[in-house]
C-alpha atoms as a PDB file:
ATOM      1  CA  UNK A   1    -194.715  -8.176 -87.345  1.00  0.00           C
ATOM      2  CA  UNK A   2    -198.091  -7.418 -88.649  1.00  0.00           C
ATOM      3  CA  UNK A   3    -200.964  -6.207 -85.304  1.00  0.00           C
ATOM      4  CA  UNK A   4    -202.653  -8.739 -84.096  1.00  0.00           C
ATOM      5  CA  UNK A   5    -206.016  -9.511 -81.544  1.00  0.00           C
ATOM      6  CA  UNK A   6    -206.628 -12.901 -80.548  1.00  0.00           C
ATOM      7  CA  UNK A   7    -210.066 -13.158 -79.532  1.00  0.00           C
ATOM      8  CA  UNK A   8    -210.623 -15.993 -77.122  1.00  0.00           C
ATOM      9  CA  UNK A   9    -213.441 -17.590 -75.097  1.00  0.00           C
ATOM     10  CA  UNK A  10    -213.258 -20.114 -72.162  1.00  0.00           C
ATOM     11  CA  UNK A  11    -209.443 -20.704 -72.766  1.00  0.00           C
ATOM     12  CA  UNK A  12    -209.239 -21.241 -76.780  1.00  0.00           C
ATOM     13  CA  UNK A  13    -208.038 -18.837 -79.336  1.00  0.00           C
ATOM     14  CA  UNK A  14    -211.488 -18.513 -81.578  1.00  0.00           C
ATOM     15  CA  UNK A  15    -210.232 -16.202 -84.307  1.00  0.00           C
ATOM     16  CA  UNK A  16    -207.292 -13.868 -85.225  1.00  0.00           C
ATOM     17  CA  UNK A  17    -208.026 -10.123 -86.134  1.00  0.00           C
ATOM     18  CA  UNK A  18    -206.162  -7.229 -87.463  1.00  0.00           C
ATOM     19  CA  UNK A  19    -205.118  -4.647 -85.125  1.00  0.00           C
ATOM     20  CA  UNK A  20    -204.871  -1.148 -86.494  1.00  0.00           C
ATOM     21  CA  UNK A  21    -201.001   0.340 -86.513  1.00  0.00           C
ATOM     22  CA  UNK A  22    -201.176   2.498 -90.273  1.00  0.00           C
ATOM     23  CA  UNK A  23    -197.020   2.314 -89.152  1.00  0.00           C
ATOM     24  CA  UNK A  24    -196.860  -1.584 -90.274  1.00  0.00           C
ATOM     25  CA  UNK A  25    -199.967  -3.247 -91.356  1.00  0.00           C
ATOM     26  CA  UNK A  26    -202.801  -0.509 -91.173  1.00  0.00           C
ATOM     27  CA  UNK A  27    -205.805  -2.375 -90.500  1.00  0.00           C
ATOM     28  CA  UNK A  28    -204.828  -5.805 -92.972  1.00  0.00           C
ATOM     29  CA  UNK A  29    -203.382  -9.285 -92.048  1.00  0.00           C
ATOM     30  CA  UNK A  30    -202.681 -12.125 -93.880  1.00  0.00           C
ATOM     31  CA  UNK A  31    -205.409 -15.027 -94.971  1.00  0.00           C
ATOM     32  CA  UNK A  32    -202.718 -17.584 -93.211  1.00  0.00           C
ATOM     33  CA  UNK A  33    -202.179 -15.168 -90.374  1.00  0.00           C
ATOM     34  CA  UNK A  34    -205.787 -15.080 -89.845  1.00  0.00           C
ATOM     35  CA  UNK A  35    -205.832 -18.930 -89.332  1.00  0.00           C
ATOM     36  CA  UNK A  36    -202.834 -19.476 -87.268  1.00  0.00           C
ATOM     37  CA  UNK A  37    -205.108 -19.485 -83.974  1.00  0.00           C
ATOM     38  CA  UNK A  38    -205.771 -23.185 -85.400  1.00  0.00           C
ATOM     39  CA  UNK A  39    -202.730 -24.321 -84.098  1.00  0.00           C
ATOM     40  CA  UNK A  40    -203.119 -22.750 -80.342  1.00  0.00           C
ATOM     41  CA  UNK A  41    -205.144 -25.751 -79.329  1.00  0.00           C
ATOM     42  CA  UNK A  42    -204.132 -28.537 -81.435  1.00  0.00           C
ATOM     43  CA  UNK A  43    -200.739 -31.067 -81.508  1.00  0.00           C
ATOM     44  CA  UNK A  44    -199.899 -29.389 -78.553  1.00  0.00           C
ATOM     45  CA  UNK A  45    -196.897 -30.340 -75.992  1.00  0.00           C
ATOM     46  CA  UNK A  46    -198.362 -30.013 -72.343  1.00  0.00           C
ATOM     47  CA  UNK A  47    -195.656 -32.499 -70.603  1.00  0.00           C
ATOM     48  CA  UNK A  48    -192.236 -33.915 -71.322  1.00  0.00           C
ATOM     49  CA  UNK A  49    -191.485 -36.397 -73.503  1.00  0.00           C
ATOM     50  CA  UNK A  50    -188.364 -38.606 -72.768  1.00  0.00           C
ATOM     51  CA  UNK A  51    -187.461 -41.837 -75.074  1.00  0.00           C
ATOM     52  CA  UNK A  52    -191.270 -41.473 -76.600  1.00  0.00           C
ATOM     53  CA  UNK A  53    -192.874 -41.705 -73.212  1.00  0.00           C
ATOM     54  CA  UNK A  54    -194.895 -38.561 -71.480  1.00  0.00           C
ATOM     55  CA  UNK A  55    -193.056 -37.741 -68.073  1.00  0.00           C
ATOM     56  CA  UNK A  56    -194.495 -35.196 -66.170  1.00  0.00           C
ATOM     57  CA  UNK A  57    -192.939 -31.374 -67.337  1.00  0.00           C
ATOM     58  CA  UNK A  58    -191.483 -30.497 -63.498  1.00  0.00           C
ATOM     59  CA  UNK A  59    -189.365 -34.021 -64.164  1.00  0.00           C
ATOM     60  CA  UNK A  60    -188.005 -33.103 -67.857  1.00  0.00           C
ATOM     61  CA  UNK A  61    -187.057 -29.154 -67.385  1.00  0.00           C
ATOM     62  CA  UNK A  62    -185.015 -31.022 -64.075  1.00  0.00           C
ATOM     63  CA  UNK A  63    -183.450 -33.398 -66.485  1.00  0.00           C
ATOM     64  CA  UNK A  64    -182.770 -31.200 -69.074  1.00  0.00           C
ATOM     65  CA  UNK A  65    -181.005 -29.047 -66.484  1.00  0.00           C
ATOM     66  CA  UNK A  66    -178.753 -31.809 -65.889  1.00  0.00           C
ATOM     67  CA  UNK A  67    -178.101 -32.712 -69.543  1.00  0.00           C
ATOM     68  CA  UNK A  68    -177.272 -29.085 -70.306  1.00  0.00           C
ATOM     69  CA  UNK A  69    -175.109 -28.379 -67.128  1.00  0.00           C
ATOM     70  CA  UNK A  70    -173.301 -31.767 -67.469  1.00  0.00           C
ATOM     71  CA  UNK A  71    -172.229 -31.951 -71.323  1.00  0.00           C
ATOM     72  CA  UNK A  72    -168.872 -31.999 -72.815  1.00  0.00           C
ATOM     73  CA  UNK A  73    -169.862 -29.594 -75.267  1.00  0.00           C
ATOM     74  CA  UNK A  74    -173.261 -28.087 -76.198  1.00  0.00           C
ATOM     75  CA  UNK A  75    -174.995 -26.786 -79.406  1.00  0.00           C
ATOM     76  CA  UNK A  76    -177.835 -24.141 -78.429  1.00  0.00           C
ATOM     77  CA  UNK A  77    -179.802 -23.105 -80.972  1.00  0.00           C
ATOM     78  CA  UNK A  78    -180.831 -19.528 -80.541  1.00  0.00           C
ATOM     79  CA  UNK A  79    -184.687 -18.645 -82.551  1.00  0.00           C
ATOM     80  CA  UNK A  80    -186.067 -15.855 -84.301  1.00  0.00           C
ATOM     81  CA  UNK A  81    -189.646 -16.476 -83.935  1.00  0.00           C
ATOM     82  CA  UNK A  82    -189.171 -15.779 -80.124  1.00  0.00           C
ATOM     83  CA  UNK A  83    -188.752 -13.056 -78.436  1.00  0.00           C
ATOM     84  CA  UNK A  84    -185.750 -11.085 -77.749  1.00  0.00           C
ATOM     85  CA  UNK A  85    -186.520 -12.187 -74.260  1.00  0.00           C
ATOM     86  CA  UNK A  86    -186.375 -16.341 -74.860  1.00  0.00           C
ATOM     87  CA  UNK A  87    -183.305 -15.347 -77.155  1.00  0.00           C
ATOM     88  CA  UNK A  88    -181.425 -13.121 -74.657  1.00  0.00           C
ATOM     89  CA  UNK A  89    -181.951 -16.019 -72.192  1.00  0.00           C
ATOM     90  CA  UNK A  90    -180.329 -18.584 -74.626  1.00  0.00           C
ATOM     91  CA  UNK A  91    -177.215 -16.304 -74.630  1.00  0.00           C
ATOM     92  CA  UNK A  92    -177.075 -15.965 -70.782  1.00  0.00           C
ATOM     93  CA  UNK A  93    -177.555 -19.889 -70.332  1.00  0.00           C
ATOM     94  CA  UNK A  94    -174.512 -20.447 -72.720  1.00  0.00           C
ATOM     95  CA  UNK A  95    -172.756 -17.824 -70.872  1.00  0.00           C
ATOM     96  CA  UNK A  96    -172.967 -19.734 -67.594  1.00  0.00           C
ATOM     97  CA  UNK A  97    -171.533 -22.623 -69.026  1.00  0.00           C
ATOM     98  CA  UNK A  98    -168.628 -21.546 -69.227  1.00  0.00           C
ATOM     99  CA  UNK A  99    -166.893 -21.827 -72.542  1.00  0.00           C
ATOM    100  CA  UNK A 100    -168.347 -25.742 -73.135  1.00  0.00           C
ATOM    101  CA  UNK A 101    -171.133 -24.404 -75.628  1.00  0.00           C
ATOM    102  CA  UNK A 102    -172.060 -22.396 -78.715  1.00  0.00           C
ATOM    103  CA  UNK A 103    -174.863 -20.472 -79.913  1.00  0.00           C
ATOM    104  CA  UNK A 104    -176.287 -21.095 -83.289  1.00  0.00           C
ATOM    105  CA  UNK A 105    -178.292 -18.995 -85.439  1.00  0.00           C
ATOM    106  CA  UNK A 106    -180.370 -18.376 -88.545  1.00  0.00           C
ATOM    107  CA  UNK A 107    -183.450 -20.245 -90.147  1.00  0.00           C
ATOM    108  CA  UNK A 108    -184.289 -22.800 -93.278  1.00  0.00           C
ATOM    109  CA  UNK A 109    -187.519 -21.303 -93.559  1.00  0.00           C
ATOM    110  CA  UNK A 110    -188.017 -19.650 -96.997  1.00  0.00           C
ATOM    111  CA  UNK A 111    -187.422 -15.949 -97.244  1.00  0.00           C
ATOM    112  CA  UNK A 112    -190.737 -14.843 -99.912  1.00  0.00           C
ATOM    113  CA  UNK A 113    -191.602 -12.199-101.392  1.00  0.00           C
ATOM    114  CA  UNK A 114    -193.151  -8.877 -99.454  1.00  0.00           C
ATOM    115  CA  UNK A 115    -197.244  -8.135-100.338  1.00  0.00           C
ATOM    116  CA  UNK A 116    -196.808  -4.339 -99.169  1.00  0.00           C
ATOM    117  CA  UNK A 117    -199.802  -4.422 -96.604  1.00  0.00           C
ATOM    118  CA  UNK A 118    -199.395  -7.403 -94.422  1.00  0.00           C
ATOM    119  CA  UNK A 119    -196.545  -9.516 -94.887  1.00  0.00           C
ATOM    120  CA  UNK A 120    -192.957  -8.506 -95.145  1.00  0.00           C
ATOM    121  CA  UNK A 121    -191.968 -11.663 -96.911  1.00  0.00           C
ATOM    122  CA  UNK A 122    -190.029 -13.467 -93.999  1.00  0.00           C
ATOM    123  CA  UNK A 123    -191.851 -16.120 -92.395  1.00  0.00           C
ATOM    124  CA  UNK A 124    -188.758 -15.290 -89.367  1.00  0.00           C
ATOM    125  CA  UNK A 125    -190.309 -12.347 -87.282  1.00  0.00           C
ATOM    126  CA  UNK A 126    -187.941 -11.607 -85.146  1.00  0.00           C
ATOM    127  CA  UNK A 127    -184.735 -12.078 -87.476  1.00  0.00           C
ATOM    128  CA  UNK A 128    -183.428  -8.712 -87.335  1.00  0.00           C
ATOM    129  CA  UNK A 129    -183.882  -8.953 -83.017  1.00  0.00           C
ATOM    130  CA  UNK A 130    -181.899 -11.993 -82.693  1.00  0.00           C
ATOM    131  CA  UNK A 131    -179.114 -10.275 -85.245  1.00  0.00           C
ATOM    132  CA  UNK A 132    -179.117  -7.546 -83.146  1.00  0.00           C
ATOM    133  CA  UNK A 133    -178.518  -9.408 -80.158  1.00  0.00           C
ATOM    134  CA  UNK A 134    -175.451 -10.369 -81.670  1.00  0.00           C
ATOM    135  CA  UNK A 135    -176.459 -14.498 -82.819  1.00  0.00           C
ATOM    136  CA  UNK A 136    -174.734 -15.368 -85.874  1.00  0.00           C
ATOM    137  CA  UNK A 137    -176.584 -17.343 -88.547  1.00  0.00           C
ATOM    138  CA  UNK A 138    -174.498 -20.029 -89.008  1.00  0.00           C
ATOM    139  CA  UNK A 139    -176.810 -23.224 -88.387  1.00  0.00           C
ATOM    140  CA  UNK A 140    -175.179 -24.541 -91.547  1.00  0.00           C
ATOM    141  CA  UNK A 141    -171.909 -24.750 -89.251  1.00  0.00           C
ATOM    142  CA  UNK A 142    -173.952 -26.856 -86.746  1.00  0.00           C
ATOM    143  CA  UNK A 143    -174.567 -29.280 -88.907  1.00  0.00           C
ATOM    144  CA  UNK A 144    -171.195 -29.402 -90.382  1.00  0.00           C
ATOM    145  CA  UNK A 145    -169.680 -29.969 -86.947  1.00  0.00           C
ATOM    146  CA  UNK A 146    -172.580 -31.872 -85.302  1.00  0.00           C
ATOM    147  CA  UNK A 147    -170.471 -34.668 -84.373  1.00  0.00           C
ATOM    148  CA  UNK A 148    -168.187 -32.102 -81.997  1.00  0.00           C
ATOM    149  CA  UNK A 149    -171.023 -32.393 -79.351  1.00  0.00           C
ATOM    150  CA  UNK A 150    -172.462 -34.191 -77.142  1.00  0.00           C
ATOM    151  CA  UNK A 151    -175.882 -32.221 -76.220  1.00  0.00           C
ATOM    152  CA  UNK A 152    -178.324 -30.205 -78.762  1.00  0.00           C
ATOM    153  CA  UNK A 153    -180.224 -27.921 -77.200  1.00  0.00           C
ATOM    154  CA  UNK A 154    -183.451 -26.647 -79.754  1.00  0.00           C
ATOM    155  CA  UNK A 155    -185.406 -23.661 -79.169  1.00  0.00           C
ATOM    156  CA  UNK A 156    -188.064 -22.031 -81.357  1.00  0.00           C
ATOM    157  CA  UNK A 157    -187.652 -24.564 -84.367  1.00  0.00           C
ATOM    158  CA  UNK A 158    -188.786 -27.376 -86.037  1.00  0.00           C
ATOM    159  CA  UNK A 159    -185.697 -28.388 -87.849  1.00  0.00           C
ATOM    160  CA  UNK A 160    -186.885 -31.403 -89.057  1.00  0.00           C
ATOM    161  CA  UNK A 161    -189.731 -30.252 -90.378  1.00  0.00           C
ATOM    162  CA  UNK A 162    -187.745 -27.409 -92.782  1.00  0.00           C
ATOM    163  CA  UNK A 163    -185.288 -29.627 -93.470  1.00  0.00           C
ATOM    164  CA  UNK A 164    -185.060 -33.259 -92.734  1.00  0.00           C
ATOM    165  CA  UNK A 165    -182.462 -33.638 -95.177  1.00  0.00           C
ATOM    166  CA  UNK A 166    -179.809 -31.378 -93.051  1.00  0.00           C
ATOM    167  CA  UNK A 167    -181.354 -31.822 -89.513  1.00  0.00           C
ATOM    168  CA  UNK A 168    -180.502 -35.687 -90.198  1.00  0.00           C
ATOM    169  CA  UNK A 169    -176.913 -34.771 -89.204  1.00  0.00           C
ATOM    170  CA  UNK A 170    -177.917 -33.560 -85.625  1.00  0.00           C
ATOM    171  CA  UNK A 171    -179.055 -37.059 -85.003  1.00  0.00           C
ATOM    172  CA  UNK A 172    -175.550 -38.169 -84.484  1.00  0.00           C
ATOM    173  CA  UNK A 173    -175.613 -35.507 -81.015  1.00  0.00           C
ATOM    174  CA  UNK A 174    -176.289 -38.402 -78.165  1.00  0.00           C
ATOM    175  CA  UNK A 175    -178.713 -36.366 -76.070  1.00  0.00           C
ATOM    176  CA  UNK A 176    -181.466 -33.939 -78.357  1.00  0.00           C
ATOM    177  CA  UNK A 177    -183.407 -31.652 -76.391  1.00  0.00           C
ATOM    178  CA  UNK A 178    -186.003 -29.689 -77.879  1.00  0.00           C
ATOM    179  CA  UNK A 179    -188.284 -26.922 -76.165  1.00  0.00           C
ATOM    180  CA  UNK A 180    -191.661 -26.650 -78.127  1.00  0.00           C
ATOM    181  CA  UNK A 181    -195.327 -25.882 -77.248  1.00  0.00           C
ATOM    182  CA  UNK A 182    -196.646 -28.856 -80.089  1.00  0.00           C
ATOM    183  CA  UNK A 183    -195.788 -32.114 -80.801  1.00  0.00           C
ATOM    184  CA  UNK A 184    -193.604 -31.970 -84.112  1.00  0.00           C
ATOM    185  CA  UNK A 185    -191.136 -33.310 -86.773  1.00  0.00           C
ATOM    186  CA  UNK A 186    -188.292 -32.131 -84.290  1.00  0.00           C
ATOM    187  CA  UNK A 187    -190.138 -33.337 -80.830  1.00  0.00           C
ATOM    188  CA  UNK A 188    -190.348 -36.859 -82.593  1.00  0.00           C
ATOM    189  CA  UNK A 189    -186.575 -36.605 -83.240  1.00  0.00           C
ATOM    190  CA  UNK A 190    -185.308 -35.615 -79.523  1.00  0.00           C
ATOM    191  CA  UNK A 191    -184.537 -37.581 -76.464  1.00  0.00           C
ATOM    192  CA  UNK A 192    -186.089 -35.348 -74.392  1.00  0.00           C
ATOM    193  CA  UNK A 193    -188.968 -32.887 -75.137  1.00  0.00           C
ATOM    194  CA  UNK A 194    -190.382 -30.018 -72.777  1.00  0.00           C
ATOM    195  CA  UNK A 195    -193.730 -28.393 -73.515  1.00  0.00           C
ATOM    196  CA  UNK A 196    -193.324 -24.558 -73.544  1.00  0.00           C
ATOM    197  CA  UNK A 197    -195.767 -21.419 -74.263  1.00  0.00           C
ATOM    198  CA  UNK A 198    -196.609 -20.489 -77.723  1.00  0.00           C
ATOM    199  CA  UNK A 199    -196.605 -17.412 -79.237  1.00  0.00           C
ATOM    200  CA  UNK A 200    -199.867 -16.108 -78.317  1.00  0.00           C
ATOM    201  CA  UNK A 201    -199.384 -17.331 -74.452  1.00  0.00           C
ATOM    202  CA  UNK A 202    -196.058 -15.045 -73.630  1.00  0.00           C
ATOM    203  CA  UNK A 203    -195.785 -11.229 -72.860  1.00  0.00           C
ATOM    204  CA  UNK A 204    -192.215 -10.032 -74.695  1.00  0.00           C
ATOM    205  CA  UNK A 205    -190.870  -8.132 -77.764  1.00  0.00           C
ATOM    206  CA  UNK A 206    -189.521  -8.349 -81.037  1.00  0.00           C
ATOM    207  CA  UNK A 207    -187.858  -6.579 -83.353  1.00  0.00           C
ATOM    208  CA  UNK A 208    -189.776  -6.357 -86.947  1.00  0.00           C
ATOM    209  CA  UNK A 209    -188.279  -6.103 -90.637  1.00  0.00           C
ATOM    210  CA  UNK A 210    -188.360  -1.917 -90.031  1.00  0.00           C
ATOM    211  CA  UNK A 211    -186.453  -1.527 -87.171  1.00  0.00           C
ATOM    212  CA  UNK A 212    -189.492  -1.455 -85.338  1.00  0.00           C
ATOM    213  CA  UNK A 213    -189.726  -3.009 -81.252  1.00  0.00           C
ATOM    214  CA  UNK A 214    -192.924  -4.000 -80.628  1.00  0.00           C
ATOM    215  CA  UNK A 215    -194.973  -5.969 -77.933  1.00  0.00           C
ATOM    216  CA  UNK A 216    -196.606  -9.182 -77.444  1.00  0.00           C
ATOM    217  CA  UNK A 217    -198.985  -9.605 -74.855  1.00  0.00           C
ATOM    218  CA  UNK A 218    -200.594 -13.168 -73.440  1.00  0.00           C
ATOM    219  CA  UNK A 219    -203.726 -14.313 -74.381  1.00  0.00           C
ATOM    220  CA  UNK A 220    -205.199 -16.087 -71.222  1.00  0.00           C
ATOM    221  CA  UNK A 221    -205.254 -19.472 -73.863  1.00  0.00           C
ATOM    222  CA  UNK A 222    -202.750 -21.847 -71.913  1.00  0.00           C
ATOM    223  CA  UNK A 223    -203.691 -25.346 -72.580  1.00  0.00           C
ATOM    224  CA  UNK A 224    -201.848 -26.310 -69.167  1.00  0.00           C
ATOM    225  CA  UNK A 225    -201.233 -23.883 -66.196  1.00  0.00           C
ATOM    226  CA  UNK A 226    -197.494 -25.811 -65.975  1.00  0.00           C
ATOM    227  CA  UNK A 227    -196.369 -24.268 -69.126  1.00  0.00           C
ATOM    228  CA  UNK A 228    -193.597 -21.569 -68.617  1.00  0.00           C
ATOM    229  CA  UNK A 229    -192.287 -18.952 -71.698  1.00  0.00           C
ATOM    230  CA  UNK A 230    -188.948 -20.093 -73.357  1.00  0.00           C
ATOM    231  CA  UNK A 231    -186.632 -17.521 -70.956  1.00  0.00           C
ATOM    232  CA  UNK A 232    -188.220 -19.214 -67.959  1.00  0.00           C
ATOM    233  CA  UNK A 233    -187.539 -23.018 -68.513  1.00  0.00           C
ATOM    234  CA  UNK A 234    -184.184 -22.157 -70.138  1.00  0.00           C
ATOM    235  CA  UNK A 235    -183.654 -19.612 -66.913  1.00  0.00           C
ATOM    236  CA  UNK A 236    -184.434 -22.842 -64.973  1.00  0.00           C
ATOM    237  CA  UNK A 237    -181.809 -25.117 -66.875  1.00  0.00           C
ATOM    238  CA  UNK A 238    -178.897 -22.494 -66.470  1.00  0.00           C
ATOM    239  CA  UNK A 239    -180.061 -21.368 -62.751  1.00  0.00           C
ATOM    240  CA  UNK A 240    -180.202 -17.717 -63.943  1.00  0.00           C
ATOM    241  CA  UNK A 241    -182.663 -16.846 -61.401  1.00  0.00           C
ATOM    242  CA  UNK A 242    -184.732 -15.001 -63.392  1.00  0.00           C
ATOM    243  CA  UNK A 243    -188.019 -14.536 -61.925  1.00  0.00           C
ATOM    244  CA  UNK A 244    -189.948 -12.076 -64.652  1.00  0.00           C
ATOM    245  CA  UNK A 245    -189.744 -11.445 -68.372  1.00  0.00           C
ATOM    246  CA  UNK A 246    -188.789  -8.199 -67.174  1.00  0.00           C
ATOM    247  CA  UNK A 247    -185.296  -9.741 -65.796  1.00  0.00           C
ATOM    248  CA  UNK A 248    -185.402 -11.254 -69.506  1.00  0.00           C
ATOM    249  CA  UNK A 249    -185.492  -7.712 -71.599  1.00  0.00           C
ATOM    250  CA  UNK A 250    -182.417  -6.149 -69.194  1.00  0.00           C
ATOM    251  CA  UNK A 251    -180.554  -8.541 -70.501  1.00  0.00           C
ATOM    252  CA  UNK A 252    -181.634  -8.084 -73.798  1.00  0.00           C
ATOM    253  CA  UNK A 253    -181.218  -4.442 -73.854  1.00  0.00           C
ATOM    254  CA  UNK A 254    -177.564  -5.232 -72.131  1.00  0.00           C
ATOM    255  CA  UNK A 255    -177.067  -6.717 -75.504  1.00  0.00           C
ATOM    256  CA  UNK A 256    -178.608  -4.008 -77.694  1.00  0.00           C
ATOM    257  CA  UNK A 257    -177.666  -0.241 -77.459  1.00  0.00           C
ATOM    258  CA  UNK A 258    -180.278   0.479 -79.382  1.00  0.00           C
ATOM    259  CA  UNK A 259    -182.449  -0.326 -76.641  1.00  0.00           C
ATOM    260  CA  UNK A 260    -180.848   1.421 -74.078  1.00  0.00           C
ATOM    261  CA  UNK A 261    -183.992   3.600 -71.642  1.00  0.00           C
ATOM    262  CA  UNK A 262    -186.669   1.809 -73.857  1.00  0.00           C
ATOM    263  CA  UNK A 263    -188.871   0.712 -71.323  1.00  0.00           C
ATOM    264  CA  UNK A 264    -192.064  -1.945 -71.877  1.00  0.00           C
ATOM    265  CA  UNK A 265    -194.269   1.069 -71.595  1.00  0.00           C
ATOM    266  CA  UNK A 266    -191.966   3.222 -74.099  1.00  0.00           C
ATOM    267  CA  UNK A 267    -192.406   0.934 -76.471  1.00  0.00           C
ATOM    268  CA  UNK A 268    -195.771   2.248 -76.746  1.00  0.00           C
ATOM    269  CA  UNK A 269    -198.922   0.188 -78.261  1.00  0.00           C
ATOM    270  CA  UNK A 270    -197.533   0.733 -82.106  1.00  0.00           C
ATOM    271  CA  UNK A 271    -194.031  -0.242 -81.513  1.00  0.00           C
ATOM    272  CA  UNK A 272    -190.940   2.354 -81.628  1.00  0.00           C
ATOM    273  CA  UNK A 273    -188.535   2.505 -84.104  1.00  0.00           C
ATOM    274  CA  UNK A 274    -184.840   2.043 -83.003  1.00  0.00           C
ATOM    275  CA  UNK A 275    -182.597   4.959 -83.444  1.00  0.00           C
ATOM    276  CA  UNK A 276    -179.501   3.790 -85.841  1.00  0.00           C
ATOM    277  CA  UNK A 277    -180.842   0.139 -86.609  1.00  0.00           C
ATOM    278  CA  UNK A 278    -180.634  -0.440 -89.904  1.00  0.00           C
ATOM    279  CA  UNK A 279    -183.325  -3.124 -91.441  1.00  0.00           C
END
């Protein structure tokens, strides 16, 4: 959960700096950190994408409503490189269906090894927030028991991408449905694709490898004023009602105890450390 600036101009991310917290990464960041605003503006998802054809995004977040609200059983896979916020909303959309779907959990990206200045090792930032939040990691389960359901619901991942070899299984799901700000492995795999914020675009929190909550803020980058943050498109496809990420975090910190009175603006620009979390 290294500090970040991303200094922008006319709406494109032009460069990725260090900012100073001497609580996680002092004033240092990571060579591939410091090129990851490369991605902000390129391969990106700015509509939806049913059966390989662009469909305007208003059209697939209605669909994928329908999908979601209509299946027999549905996978949701939960993410840990969103924010509590898009996470906490996965968990209240499976809660309003009723007992027809499960939440999945965990990663295939490779765990390395900590520098002990900018990187913690774990390419998953928000691993310990989704844990918290009570998802299990047990996407190995999903694909053991793909065929049980009839609609995948992706958030946060590119499956395909970290492992083509285990996401294969997922194919046999009828309807795929993937939420992702770029064109990817996983996009190319679904039925029906929505365009969503990236990371830099969305104002939330995670949880990093210390214990630590810390803020994101948006960086006025969007590549199309119709993109919405993760809670809000998967608000829309459970009819939470949601309305800010604000309604997002209560439900979060409804989850976590350790967030109980931690307010956006108690969180503080360094982060705060949660009492009795354990990293």
């Amino acid at each position: 959960g290294a500090n970040i600036t991303v200094e922008h101009h006319d709406g494109l991310a032009w460069r990725i700096m260090p900012r100073r917290n001497p609580d996680v990464n002092k004033s240092w960041i990571s060579n591939r950190a410091r090129l990851e605003y490369q991605k902000l503006s390129k391969d990106r998802l700015t509509a939806g994408q049913f059966q390989k054809t662009e469909v305007p995004l208003s059209q697939a977040v209605a669909r994928a409503g329908e999908l979601v609200r209509g299946g027999r059983k549905v996978a949701i896979v939960a993410s840990g490189t969103l924010t509590l916020e898009d996470n906490a909303a996965v968990l209240e959309l499976s809660k309003s269906l009723e007992g027809k779907s499960e939440v999945f959990g965990g990663s295939w990206a490779k765990v390395g090894d900590p520098d002990g200045i900018a990187q913690s090792g774990d390419p998953v930032g928000n691993r310990l927030g989704v844990k918290l939040l009570g998802v299990a990691d047990n996407l190995e389960d999903l694909v053991r028991r793909a065929k049980e359901f009839d609609v995948l619901l992706v958030v946060g991942h590119d499956l395909w991408a970290l492992d083509a070899s285990k996401a294969k299984s997922l194919e046999s799901i009828p309807e795929r449905i993937v939420l992702s700000p770029w064109h990817d492995a996983s996009t190319a795999k679904a039925t029906l694709a929505v365009g969503v914020r990236a990371w830099a675009e969305v104002r939330g929190t995670m949880v990093n490898s210390q214990g630590r909550v810390q803020m994101l803020n948006a960086a006025p980058i969007l590549p199309s004023a119709d993109l919405e943050p993760v809670w809000q498109v998967v608000s829309t496809l459970g009819k939470l009602g949601w309305t800010s990420e604000l309604d997002a975090y209560q439900a979060a910190q409804a989850r976590i105890p350790a967030l109980a009175g931690v307010t956006y603006r108690g969180i503080g620009s360094g982060g705060r450390l949660l009492e009795g979390v354990v990293a």
